[in-house]
C-alpha atoms as a PDB file:
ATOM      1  CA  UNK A   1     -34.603  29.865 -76.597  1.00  0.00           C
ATOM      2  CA  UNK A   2     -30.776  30.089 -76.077  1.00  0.00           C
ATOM      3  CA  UNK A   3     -28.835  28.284 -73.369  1.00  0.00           C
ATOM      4  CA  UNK A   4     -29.125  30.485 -70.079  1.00  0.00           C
ATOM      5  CA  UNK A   5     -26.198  32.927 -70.229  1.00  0.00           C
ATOM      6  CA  UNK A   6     -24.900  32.149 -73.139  1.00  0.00           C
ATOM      7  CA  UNK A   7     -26.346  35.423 -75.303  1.00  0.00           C
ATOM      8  CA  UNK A   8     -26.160  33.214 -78.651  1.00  0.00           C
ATOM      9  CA  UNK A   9     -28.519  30.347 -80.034  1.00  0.00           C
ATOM     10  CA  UNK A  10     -26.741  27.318 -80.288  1.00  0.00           C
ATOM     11  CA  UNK A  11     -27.122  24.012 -82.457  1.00  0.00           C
ATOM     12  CA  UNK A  12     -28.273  22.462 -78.809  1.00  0.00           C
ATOM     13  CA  UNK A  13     -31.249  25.137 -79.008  1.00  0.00           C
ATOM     14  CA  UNK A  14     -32.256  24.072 -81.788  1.00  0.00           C
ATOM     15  CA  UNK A  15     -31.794  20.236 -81.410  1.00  0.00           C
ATOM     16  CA  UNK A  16     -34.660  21.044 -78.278  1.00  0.00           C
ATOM     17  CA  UNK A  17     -36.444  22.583 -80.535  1.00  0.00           C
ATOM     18  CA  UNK A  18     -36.530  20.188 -82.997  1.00  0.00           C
ATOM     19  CA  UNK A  19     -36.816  16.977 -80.633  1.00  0.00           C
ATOM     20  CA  UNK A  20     -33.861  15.434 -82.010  1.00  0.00           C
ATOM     21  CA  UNK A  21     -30.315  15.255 -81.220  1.00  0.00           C
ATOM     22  CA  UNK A  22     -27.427  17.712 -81.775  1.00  0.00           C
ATOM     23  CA  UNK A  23     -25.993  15.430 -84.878  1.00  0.00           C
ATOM     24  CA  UNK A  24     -29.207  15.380 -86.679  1.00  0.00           C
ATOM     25  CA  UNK A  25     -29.351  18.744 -86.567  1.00  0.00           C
ATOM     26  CA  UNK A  26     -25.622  19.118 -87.630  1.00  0.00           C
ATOM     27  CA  UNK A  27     -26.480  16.551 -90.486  1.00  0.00           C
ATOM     28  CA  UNK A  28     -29.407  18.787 -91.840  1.00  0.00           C
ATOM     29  CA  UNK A  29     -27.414  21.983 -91.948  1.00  0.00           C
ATOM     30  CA  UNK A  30     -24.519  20.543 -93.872  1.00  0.00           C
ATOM     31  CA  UNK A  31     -26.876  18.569 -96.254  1.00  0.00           C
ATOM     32  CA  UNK A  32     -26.456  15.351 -95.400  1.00  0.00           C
ATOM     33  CA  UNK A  33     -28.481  12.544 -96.868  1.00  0.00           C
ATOM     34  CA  UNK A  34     -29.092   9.935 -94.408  1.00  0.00           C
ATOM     35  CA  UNK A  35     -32.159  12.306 -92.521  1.00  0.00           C
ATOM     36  CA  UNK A  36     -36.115  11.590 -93.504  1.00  0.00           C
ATOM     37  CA  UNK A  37     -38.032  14.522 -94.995  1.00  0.00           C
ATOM     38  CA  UNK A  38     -40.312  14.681 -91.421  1.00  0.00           C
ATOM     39  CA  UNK A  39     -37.078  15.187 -89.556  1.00  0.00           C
ATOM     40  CA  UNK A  40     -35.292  17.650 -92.105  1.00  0.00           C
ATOM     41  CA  UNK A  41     -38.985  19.808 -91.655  1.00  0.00           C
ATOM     42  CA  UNK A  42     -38.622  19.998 -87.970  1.00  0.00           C
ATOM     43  CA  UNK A  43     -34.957  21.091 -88.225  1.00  0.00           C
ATOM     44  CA  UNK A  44     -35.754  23.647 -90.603  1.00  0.00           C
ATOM     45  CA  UNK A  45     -38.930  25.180 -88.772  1.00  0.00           C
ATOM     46  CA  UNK A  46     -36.942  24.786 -85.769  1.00  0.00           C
ATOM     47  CA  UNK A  47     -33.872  26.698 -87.626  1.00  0.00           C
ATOM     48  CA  UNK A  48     -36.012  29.579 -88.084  1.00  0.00           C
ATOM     49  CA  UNK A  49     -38.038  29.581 -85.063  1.00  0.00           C
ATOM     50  CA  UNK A  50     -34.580  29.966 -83.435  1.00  0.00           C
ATOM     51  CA  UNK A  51     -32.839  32.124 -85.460  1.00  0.00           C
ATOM     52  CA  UNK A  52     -30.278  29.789 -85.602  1.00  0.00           C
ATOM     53  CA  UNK A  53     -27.146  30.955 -87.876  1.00  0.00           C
ATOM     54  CA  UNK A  54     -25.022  27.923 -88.988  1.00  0.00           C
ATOM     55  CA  UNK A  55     -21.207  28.137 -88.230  1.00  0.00           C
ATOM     56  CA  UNK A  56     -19.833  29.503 -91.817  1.00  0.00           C
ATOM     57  CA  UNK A  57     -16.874  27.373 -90.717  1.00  0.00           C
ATOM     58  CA  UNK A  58     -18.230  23.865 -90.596  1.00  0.00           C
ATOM     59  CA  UNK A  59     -20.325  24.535 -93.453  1.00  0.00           C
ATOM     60  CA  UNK A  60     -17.391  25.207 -95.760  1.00  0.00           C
ATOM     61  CA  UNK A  61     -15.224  22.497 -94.194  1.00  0.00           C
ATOM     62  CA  UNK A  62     -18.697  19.762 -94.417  1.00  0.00           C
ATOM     63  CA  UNK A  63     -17.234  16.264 -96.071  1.00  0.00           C
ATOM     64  CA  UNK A  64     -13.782  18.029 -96.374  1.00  0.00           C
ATOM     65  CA  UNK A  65     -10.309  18.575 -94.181  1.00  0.00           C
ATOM     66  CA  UNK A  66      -9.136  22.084 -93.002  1.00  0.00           C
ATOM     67  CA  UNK A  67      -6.063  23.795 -94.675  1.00  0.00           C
ATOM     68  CA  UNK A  68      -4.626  25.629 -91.753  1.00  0.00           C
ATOM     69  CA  UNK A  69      -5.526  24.270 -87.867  1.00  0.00           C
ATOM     70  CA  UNK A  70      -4.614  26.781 -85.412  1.00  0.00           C
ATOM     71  CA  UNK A  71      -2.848  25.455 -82.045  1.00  0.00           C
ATOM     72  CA  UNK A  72      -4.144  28.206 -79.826  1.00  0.00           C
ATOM     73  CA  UNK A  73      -1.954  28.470 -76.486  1.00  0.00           C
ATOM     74  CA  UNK A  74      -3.429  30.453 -73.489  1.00  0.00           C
ATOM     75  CA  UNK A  75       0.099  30.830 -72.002  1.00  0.00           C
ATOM     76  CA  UNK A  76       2.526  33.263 -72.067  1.00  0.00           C
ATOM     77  CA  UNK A  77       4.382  33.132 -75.001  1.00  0.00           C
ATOM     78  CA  UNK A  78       7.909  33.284 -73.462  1.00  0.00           C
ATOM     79  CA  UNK A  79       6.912  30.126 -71.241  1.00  0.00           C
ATOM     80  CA  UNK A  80       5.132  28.552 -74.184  1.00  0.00           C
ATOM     81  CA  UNK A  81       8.465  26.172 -75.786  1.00  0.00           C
ATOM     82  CA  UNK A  82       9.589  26.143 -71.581  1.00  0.00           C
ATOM     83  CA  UNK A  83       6.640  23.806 -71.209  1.00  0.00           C
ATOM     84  CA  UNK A  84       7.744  19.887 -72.547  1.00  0.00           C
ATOM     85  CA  UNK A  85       3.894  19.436 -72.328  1.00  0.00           C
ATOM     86  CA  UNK A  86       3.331  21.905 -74.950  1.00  0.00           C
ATOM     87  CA  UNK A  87       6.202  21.065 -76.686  1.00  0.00           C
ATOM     88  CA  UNK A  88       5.073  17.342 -77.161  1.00  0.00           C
ATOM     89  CA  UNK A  89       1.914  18.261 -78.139  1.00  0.00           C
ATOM     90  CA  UNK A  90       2.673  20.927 -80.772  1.00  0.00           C
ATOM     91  CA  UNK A  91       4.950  18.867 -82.372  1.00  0.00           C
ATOM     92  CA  UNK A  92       2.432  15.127 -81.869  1.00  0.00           C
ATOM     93  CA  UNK A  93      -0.438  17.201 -83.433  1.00  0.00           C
ATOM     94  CA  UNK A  94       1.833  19.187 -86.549  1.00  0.00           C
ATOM     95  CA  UNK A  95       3.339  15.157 -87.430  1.00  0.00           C
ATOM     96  CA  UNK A  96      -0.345  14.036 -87.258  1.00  0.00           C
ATOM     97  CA  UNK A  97      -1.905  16.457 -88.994  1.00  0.00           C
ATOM     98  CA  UNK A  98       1.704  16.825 -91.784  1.00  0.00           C
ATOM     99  CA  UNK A  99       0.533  13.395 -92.608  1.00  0.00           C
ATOM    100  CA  UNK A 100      -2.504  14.854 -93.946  1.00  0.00           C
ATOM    101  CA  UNK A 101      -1.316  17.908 -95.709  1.00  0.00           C
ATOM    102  CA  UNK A 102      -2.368  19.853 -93.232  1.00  0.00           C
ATOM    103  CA  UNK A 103      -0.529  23.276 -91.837  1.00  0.00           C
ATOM    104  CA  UNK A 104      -0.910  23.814 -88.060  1.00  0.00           C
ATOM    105  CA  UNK A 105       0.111  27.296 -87.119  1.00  0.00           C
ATOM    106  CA  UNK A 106       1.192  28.915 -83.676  1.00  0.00           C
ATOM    107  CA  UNK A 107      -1.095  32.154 -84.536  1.00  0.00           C
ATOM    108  CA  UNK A 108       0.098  35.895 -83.518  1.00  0.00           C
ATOM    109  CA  UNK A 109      -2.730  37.868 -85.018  1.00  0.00           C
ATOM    110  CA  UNK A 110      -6.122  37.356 -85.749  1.00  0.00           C
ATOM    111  CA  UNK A 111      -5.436  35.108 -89.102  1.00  0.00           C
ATOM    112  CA  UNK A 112      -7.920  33.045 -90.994  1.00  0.00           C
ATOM    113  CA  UNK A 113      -7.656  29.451 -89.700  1.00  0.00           C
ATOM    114  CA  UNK A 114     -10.128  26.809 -90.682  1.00  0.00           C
ATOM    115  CA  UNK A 115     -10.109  24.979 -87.304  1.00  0.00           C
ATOM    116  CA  UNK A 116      -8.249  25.350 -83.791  1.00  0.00           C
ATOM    117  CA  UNK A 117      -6.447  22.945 -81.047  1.00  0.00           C
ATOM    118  CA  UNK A 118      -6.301  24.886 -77.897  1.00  0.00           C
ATOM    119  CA  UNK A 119      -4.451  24.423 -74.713  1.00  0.00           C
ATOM    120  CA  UNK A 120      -4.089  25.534 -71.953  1.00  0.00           C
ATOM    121  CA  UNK A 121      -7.340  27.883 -71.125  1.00  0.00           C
ATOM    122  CA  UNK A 122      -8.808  29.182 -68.043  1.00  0.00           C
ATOM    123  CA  UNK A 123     -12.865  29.824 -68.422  1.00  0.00           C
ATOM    124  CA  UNK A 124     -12.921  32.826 -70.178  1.00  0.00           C
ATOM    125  CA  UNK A 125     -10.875  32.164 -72.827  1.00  0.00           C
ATOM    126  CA  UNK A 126     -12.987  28.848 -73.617  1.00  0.00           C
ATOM    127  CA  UNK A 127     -16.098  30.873 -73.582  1.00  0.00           C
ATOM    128  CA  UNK A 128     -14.350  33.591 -75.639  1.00  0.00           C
ATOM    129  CA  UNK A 129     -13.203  30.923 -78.283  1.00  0.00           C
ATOM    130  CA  UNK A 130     -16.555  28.690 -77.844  1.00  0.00           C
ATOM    131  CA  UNK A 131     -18.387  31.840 -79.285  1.00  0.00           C
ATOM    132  CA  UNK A 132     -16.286  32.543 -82.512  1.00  0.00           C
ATOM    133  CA  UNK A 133     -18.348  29.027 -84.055  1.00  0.00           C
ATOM    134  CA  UNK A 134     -14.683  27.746 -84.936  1.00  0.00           C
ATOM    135  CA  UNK A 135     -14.081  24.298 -85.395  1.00  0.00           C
ATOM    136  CA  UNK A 136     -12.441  23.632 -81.716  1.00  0.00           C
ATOM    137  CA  UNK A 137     -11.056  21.187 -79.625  1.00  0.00           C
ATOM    138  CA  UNK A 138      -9.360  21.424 -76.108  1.00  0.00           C
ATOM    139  CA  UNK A 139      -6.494  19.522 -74.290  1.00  0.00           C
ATOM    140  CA  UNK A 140      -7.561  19.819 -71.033  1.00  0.00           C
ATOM    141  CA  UNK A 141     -11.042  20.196 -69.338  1.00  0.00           C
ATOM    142  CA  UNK A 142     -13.144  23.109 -71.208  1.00  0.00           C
ATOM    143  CA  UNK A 143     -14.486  23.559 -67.394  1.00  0.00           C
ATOM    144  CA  UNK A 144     -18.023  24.531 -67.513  1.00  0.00           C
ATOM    145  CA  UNK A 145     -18.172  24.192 -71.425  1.00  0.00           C
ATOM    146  CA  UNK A 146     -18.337  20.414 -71.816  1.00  0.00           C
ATOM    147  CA  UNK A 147     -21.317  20.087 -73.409  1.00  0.00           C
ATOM    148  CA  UNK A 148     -19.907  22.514 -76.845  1.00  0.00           C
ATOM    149  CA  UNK A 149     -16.758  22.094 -76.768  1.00  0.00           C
ATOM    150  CA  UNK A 150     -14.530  18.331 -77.602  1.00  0.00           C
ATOM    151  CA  UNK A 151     -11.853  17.740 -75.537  1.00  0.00           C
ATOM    152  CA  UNK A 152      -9.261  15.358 -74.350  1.00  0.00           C
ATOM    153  CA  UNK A 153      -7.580  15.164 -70.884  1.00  0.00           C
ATOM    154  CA  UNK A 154      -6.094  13.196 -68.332  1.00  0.00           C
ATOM    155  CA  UNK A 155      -7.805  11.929 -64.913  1.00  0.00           C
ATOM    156  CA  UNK A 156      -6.001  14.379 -63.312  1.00  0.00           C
ATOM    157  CA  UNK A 157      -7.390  14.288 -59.626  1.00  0.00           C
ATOM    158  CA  UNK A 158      -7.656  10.498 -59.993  1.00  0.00           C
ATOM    159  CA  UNK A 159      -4.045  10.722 -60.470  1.00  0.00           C
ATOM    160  CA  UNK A 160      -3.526  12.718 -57.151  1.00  0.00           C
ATOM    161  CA  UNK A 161      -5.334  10.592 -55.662  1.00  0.00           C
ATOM    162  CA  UNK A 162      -3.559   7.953 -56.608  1.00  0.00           C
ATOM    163  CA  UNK A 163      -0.451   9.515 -56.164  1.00  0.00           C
ATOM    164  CA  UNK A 164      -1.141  10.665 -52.406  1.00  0.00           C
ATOM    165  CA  UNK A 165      -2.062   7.217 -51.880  1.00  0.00           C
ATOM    166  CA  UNK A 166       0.881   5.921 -52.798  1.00  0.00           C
ATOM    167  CA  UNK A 167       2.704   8.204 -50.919  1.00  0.00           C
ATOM    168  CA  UNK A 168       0.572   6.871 -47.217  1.00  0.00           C
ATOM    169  CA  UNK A 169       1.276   3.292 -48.201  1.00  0.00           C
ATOM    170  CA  UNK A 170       4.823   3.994 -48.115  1.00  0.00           C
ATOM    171  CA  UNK A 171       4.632   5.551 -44.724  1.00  0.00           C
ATOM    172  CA  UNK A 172       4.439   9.085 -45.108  1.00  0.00           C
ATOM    173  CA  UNK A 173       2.268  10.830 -42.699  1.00  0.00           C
ATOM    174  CA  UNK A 174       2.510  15.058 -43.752  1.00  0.00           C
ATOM    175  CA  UNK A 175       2.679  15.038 -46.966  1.00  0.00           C
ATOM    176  CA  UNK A 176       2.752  18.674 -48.305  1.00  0.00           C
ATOM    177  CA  UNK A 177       1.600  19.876 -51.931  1.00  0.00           C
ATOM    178  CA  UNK A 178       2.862  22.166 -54.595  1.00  0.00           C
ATOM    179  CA  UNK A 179      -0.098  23.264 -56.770  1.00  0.00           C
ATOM    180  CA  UNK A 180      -0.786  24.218 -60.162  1.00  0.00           C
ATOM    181  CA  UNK A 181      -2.614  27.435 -61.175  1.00  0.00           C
ATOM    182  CA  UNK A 182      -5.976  27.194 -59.613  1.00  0.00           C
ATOM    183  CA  UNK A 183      -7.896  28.737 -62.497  1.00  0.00           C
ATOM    184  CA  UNK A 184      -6.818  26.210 -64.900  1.00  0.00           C
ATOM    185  CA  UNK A 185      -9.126  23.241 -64.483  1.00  0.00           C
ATOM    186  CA  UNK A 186      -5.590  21.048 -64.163  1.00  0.00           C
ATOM    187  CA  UNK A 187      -4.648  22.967 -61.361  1.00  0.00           C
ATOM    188  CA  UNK A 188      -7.822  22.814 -59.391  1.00  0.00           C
ATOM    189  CA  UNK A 189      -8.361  18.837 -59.994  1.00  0.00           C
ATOM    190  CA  UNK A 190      -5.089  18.055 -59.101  1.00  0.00           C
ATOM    191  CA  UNK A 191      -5.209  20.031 -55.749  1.00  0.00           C
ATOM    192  CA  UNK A 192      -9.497  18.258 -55.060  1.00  0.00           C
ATOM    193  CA  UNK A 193      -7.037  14.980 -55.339  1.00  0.00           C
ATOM    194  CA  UNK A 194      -4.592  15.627 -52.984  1.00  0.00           C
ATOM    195  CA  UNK A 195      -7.159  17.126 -50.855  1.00  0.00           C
ATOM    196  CA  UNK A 196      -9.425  13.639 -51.563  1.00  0.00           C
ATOM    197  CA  UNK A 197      -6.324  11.584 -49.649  1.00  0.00           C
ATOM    198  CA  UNK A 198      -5.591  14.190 -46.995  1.00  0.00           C
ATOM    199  CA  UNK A 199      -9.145  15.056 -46.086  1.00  0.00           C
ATOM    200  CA  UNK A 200      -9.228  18.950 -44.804  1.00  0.00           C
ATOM    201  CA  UNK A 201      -5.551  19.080 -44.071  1.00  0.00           C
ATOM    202  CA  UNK A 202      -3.602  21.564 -42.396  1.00  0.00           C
ATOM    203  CA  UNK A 203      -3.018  24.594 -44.749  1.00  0.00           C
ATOM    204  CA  UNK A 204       0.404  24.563 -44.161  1.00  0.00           C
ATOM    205  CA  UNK A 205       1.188  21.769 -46.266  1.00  0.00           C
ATOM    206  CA  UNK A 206      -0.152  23.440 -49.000  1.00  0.00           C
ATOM    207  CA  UNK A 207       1.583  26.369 -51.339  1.00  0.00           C
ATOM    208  CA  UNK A 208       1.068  27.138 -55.027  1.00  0.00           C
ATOM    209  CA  UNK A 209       3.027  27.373 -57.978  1.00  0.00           C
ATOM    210  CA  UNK A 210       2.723  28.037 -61.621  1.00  0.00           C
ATOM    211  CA  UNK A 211       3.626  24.833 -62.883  1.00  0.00           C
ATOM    212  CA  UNK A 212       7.647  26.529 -63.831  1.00  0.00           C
ATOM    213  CA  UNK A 213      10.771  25.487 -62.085  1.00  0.00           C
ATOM    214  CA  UNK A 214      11.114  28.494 -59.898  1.00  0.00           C
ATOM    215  CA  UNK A 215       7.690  28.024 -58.642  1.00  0.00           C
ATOM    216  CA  UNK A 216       8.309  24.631 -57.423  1.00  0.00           C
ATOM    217  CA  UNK A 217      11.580  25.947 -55.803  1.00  0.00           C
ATOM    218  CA  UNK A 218      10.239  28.850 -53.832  1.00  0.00           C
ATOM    219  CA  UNK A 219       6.992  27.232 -52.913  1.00  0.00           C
ATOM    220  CA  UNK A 220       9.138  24.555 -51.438  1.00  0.00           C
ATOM    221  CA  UNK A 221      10.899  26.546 -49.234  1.00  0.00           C
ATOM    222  CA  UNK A 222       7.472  28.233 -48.407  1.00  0.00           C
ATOM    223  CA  UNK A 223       6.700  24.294 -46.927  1.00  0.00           C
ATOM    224  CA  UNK A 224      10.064  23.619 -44.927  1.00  0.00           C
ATOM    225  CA  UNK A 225       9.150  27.241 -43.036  1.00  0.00           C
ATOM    226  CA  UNK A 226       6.043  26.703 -42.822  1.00  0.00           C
ATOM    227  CA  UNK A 227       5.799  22.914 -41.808  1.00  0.00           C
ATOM    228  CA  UNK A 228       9.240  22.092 -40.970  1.00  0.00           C
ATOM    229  CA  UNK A 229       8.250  18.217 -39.952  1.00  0.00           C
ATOM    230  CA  UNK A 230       6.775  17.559 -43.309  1.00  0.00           C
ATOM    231  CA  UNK A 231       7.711  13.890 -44.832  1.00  0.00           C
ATOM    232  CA  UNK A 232       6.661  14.209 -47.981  1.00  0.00           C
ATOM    233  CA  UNK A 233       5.700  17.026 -51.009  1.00  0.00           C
ATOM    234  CA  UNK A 234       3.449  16.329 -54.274  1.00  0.00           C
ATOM    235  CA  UNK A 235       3.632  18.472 -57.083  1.00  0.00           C
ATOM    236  CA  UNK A 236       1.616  19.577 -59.562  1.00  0.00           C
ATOM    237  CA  UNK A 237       3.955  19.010 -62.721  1.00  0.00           C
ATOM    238  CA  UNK A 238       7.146  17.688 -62.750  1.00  0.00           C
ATOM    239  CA  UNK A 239       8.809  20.694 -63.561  1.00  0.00           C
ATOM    240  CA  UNK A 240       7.723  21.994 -59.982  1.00  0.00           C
ATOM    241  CA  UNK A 241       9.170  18.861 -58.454  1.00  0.00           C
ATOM    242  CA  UNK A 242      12.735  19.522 -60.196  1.00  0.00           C
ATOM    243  CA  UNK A 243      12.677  22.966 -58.277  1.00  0.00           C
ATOM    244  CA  UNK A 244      11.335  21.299 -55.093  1.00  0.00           C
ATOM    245  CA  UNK A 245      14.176  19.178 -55.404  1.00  0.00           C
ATOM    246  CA  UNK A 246      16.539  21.586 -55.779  1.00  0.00           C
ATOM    247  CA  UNK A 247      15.179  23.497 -52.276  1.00  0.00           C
ATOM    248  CA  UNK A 248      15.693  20.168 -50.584  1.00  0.00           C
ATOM    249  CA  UNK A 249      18.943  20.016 -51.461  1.00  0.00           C
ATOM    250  CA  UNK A 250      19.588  23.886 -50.536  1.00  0.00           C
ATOM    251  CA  UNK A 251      18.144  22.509 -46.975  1.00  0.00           C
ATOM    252  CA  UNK A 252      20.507  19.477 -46.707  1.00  0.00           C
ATOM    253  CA  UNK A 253      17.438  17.547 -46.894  1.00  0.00           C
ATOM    254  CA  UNK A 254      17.751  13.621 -47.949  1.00  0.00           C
ATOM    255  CA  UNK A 255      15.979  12.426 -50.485  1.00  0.00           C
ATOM    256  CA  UNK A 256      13.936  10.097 -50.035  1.00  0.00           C
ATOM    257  CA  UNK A 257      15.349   9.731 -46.941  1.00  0.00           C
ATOM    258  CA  UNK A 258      13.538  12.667 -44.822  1.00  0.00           C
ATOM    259  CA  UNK A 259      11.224  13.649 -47.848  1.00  0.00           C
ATOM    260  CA  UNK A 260       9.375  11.689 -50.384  1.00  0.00           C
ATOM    261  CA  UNK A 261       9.232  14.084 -53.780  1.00  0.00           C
ATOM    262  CA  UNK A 262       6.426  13.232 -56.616  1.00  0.00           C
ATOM    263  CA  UNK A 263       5.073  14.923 -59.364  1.00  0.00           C
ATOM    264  CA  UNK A 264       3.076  14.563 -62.249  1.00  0.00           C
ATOM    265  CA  UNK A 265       3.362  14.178 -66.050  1.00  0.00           C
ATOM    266  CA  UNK A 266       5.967  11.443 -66.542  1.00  0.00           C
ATOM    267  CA  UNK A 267       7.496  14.518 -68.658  1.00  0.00           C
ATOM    268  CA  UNK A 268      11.512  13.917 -69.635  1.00  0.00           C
ATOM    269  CA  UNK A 269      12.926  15.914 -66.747  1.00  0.00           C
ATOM    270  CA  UNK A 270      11.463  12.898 -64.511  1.00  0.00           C
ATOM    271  CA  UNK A 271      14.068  10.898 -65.128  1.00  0.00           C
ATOM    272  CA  UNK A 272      16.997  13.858 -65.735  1.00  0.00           C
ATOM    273  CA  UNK A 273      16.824  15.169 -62.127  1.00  0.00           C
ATOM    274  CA  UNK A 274      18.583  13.339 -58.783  1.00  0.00           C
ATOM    275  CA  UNK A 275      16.980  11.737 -57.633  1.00  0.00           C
ATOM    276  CA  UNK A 276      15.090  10.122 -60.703  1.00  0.00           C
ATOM    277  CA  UNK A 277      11.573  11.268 -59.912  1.00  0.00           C
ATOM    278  CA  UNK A 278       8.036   9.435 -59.410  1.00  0.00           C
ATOM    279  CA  UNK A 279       5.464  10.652 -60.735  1.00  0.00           C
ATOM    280  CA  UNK A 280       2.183  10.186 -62.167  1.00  0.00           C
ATOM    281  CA  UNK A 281       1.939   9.060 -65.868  1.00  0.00           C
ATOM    282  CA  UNK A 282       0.004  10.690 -68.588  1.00  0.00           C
ATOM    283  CA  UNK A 283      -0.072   9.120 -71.757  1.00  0.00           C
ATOM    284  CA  UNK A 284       0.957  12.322 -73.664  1.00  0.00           C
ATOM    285  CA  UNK A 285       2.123  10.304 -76.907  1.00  0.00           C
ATOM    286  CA  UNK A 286      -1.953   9.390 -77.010  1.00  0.00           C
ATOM    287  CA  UNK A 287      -3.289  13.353 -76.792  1.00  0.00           C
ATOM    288  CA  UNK A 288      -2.042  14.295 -80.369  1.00  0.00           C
ATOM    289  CA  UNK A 289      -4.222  11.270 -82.269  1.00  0.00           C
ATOM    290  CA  UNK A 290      -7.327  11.671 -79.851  1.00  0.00           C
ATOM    291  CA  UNK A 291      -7.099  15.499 -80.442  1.00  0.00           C
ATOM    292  CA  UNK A 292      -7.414  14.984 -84.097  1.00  0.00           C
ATOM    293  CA  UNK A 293      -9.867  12.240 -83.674  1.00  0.00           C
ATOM    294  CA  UNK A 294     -12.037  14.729 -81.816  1.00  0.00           C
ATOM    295  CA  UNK A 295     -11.376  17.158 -84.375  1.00  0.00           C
ATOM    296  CA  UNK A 296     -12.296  15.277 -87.456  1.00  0.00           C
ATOM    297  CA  UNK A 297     -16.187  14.275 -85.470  1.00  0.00           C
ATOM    298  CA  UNK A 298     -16.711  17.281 -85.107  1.00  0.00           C
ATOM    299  CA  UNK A 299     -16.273  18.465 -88.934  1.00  0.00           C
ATOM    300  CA  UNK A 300     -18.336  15.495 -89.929  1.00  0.00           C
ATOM    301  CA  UNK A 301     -21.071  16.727 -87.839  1.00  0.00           C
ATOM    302  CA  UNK A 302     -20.498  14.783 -84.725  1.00  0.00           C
ATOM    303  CA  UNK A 303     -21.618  16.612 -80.956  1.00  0.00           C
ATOM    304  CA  UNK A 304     -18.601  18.266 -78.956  1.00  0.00           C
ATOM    305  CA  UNK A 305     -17.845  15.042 -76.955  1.00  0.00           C
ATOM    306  CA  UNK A 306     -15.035  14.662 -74.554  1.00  0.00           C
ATOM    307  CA  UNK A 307     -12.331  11.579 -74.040  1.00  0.00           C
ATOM    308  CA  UNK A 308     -10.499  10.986 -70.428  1.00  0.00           C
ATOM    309  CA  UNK A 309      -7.782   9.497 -70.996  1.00  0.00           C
ATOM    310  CA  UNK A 310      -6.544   7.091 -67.661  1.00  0.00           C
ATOM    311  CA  UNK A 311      -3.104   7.570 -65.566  1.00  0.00           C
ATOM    312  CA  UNK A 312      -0.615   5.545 -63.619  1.00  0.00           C
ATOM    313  CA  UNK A 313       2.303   6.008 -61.793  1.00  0.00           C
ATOM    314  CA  UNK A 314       6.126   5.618 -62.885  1.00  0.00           C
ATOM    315  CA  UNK A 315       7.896   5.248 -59.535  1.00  0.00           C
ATOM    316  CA  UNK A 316      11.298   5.901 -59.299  1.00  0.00           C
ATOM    317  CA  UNK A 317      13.978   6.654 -56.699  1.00  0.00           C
ATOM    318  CA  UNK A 318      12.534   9.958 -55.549  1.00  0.00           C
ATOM    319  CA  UNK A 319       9.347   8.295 -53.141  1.00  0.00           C
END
């Protein structure tokens, strides 16, 4: 039977039905060698029982490298190259995969692609793309689609936490936040962080953002109205923190001096804004080669299997 409320059978289903594991199964379907007759039987009875139909995709690209990968973004497209995230990524993943004579494409239409990278999604758009049976790998938690689709991330609440911390050891006692979207899975585990440090908190010290500059700015001075005593602010991204540092400044607020200012991402405008900003590191020069990594299992016939990749923090004159 098909996973509950998924409306499709999956290679899972039949790996249950089979008794054996998802990679057998994948093995069988794309012919491989290394599987004894008994075990090829049960996958095939268990194929039909199922009414299992193979992913034309993987079965053309078996033992072989794509042609075209598409880097699917889920933003819009006139904040896409605004992003230095995205922009390190597209081009990390187009070097890697250039190496290998392989096009990546920014796709418009509905295009044939052999295989897809995919950022930034909220649910439905991984459950949309998890049902085409592409090829498919996420940057970023696939939240609530772990189990079929690969993906890399970052610890991203452990690096609240961590960064909240850091912020009470050095004597802060309201530290406010700036989140990122809730219904990206970034967004929420950043803000369960924050909220691991703070405990319940007063929901004053909290305001969201959209992970742009302007967010960070008016969310900001959202916090000085709201809690005027606050000592320090976290943001999501360190895009947000440039604009929260800009509202400080409006305010005639010192910093660090009267407020602390973090962020998160260790992206290039961390160390461009006054004061140079601490934040929390993600190894972004790692995500392109895990991404393809991930990639290449899964066209050998590998389960969807995910990689969390650990953070620090940078600290710099900002906190």
């Amino acid at each position: 039977m098909p996973d509950a409320g998924s409306g499709r059978v999956t290679i899972r289903d039949v790996a249950r039905a089979a008794g054996v594991s998802h990679a057998t199964v994948s093995r069988v379907i794309n012919g491989g060698r290394d599987v004894s007759t008994t075990t090829r039987r049960a996958v095939d009875r268990a194929l039909k029982r199922t009414g299992y139909t193979p992913n034309a995709h993987a079965r053309r690209l078996a033992g072989a490298r794509p042609d075209v990968v598409a880097f699917l973004h889920c933003v819009q497209i006139e904040r896409l190259f605004a992003d230095p995230n995205i922009n390190r990524l597209w081009l990390g993943c187009s070097r890697a995969l250039g190496e290998q004579g392989i096009m990546t494409i920014l796709p418009i239409g509905n295009g044939q692609v052999d295989a897809a990278l995919m950022f930034s999604a909220r649910a439905a758009e991984v459950a949309d793309l998890a049902g085409r049976h592409l090829p498919l790998v996420a940057c970023g938690l696939p939240a609530g689609h772990e189990d079929e689709v690969a993906y890399v991330t970052s610890d991203d609440r452990g690096g609240a936490r961590k960064m909240v911390s850091y912020l009470r050891e050095r004597g802060r006692g309201r530290i406010a936040t700036v989140t990122g979207p809730l219904d990206l899975p970034s967004g929420a585990l950043r803000l369960a962080g924050y909220l691991d440090v703070v405990g319940a908190g007063d929901p004053a010290l909290v305001a969201h953002g959209d992970y742009t500059y302007r967010s960070g700015l008016e969310a900001a001075e959202r916090l000085l109205r709201q809690a005027p005593d606050l000592d320090a602010i976290f943001a999501a991204s360190d895009v947000m923190a440039a604009g929260v540092i800009e509202a400080l400044d409006r305010a005639g607020k010192s910093i660090p001096g009267d407020v602390a200012v973090a962020g998160f991402d260790d992206a290039p405008v961390a160390s461009a804004v006054w004061p140079p900003l601490t934040t929390v590191h993600v190894q972004w020069d790692r995500h392109p080669g895990e991404l393809v990594r991930q990639l290449w299992r899964q066209l050998d016939g590998d389960e969807p299997s995910g990689v969390v990749l650990p953070v620090g923090i940078t600290v710099r004159a900002s906190a």
